[in-house]
Protein backbone atom coordinates (compact mmCIF):
# COMPACT_ATOMS: atom_id res chain seq x y z
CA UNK A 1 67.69 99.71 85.99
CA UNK A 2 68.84 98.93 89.56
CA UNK A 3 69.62 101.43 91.84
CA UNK A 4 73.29 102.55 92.34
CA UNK A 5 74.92 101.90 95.39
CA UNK A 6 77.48 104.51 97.08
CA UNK A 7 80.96 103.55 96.48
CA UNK A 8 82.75 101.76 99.83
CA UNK A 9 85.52 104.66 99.39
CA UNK A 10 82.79 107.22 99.72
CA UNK A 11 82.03 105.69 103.27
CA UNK A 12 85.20 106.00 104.20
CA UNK A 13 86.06 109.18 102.63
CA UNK A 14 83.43 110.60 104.60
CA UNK A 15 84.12 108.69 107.66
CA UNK A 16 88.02 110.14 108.11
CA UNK A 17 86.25 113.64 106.99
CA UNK A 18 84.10 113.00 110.03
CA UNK A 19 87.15 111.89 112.31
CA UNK A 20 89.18 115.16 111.18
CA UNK A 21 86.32 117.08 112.25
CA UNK A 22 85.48 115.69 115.53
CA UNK A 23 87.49 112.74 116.46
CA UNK A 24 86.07 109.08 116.34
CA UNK A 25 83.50 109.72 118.33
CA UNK A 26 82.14 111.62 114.94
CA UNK A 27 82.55 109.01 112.82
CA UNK A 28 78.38 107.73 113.10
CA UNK A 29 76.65 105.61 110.50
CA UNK A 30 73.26 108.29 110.57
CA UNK A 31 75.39 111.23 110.03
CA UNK A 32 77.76 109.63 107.41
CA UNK A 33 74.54 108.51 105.55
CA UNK A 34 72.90 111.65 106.09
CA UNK A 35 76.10 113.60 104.61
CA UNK A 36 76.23 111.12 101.30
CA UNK A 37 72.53 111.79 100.71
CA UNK A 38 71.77 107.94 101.17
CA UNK A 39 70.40 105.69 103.75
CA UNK A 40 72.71 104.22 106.05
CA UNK A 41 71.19 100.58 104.75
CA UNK A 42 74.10 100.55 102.12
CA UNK A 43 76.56 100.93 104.62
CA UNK A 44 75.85 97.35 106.18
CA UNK A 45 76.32 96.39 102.17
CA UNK A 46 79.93 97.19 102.69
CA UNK A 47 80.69 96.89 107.00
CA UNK A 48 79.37 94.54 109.44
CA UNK A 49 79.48 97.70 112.08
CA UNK A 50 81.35 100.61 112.65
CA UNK A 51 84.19 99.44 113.73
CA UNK A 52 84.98 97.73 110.50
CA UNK A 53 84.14 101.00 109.48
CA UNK A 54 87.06 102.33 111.59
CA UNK A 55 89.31 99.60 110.98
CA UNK A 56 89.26 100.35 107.06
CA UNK A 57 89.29 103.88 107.40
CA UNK A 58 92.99 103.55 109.28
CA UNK A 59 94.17 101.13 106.37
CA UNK A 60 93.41 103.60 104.02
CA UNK A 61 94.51 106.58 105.60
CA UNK A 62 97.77 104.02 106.72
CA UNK A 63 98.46 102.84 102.45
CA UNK A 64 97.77 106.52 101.10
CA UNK A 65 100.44 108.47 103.87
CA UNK A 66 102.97 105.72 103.27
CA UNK A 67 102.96 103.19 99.83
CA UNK A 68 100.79 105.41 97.87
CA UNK A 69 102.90 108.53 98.28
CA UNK A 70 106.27 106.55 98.05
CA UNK A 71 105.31 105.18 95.00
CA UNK A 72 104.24 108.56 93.38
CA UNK A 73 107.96 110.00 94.70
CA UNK A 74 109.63 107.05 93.28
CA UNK A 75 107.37 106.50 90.23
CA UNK A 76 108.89 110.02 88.51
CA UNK A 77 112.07 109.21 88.89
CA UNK A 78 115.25 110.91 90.42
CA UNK A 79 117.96 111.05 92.75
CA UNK A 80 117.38 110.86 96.14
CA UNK A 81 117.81 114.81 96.27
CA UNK A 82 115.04 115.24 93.71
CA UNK A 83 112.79 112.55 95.08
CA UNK A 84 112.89 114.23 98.64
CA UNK A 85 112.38 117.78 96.71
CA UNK A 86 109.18 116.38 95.13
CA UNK A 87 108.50 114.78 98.46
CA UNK A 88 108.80 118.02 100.32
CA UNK A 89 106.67 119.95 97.90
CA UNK A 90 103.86 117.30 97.62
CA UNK A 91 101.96 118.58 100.38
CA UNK A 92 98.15 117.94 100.30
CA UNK A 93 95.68 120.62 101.20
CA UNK A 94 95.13 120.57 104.94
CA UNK A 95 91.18 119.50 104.21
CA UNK A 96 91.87 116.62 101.79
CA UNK A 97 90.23 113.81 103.29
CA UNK A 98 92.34 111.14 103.17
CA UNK A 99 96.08 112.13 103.04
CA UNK A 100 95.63 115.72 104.28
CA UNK A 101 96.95 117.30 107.92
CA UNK A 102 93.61 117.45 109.79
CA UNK A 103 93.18 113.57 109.34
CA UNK A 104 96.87 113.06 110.52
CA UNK A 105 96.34 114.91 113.85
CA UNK A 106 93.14 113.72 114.15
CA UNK A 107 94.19 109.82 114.42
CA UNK A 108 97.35 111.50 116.34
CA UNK A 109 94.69 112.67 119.07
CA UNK A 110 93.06 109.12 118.66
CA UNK A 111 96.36 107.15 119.01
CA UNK A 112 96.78 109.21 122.62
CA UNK A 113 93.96 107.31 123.73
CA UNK A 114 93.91 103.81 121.50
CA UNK A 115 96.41 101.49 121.63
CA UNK A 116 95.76 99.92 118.78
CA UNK A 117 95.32 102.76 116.80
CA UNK A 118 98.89 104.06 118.23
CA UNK A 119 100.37 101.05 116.71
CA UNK A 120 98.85 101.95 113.24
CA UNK A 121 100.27 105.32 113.63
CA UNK A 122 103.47 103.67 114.88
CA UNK A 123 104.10 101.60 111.85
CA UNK A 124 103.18 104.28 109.45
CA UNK A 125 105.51 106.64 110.94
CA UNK A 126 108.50 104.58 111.00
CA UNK A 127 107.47 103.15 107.58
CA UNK A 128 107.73 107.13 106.58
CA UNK A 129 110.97 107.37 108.32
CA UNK A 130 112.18 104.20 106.80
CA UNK A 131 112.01 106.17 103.45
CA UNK A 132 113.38 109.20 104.17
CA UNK A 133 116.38 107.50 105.82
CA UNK A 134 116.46 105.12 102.51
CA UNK A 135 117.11 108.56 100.50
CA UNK A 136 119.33 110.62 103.33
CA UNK A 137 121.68 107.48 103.32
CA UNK A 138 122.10 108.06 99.57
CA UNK A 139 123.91 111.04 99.99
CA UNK A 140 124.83 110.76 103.63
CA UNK A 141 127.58 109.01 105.40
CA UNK A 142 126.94 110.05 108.85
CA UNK A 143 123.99 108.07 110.12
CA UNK A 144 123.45 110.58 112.92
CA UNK A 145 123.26 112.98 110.10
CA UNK A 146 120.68 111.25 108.48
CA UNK A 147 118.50 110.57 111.77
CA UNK A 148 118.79 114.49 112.64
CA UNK A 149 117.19 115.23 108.50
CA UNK A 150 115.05 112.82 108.49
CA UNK A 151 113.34 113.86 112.04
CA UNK A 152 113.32 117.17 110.92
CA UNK A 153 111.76 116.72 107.51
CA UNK A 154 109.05 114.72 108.87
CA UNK A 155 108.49 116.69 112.07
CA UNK A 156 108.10 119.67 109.19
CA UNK A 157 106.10 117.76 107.29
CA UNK A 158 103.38 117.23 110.48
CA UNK A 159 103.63 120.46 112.62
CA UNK A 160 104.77 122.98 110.29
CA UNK A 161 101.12 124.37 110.12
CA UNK A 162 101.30 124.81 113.78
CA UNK A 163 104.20 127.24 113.36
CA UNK A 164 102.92 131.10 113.32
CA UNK A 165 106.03 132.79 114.52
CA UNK A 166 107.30 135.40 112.06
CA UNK A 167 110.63 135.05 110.13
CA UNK A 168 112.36 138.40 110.72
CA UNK A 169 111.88 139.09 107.12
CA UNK A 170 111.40 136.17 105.05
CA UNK A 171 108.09 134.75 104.05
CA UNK A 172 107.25 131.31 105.60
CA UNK A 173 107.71 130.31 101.88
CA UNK A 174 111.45 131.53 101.71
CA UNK A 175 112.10 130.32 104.97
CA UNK A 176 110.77 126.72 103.80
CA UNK A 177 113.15 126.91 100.78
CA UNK A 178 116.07 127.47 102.77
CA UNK A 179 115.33 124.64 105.17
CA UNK A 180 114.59 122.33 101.98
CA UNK A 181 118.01 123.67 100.57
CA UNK A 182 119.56 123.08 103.97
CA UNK A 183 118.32 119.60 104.32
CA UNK A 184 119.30 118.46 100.76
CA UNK A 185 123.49 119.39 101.26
């Protein structure tokens, strides 16, 4: 029986666990081998080096925050006002390690100092406002309207776990639902 090799997506599962943690400077063949419980050999199975590494781990963080998610919104079905309630409560855990917030700032961090990966972030955030202007138009007609909702949605979406100010008597969750409720009219 030959001996099973570590899945590519655990690499790079691991690898944008590393960058959340520490930034790209984290993201190390050793370590990431040391944290699957393999050898890093398999690793050169699947990437020349580590910047292929780094290259793949952006594509897959880039597909997962933009087509993946819009086709799971789309996929149940809906008006625009219920796909943008489903997209406003499918929030992934802040750890999740490919989709989840602490990967998002961490390749916003990276972008301040990359170019390239800027440009990544670039297209994945308009692609993300691209959507949420395709459902705001539904429903509408000023198109100032729907550039003030949809840059409020999304900056929610990103910075909202930044926020720690109290809500003179609402819970952060009741305050969230009346935002949600304010953006959908």
């Amino acid at each position: 029986m030959g001996v099973v090799r570590t899945p590519r997506g655990k690499w790079i599962e691991e690898g944008l666990r590393a960058l959340a943690a520490g930034g790209p400077q984290a993201v190390r063949i050793e370590p990431l081998a040391q944290a699957l419980g393999v050898s890093k050999g398999g690793f050169y199975g699947y990437f020349a080096n580590r910047d292929a590494l780094l290259a793949e781990m952006l594509d897959t963080w880039e597909h997962e925050v933009t087509e993946t998610l819009i086709e799971q919104i789309e996929s149940a079905g809906g008006d625009p006002r219920a796909k943008l309630e489903r997209l406003f409560t499918t929030t992934p855990p802040a750890d999740e390690p490919i989709t989840g917030v602490a990967v998002d700032l961490a390749i916003r961090g990276w972008a301040r100092r990359d170019e390239a990966v800027a440009q990544r972030l670039r297209r994945a955030d308009n692609r993300r406002m691209e959507y949420l202007r395709s459902l705001f138009g539904a429903f509408c007609p000023d198109e100032d309207d729907v550039e003030v909702r949809c840059m409020l949605a999304f900056s929610l979406r990103i910075g909202n776990h930044f926020i720690a100010a109290d809500h003179g008597g609402h819970t952060r969750a009741e305050v969230m639902e009346l935002t949600r409720g304010w953006l959908l009219r």
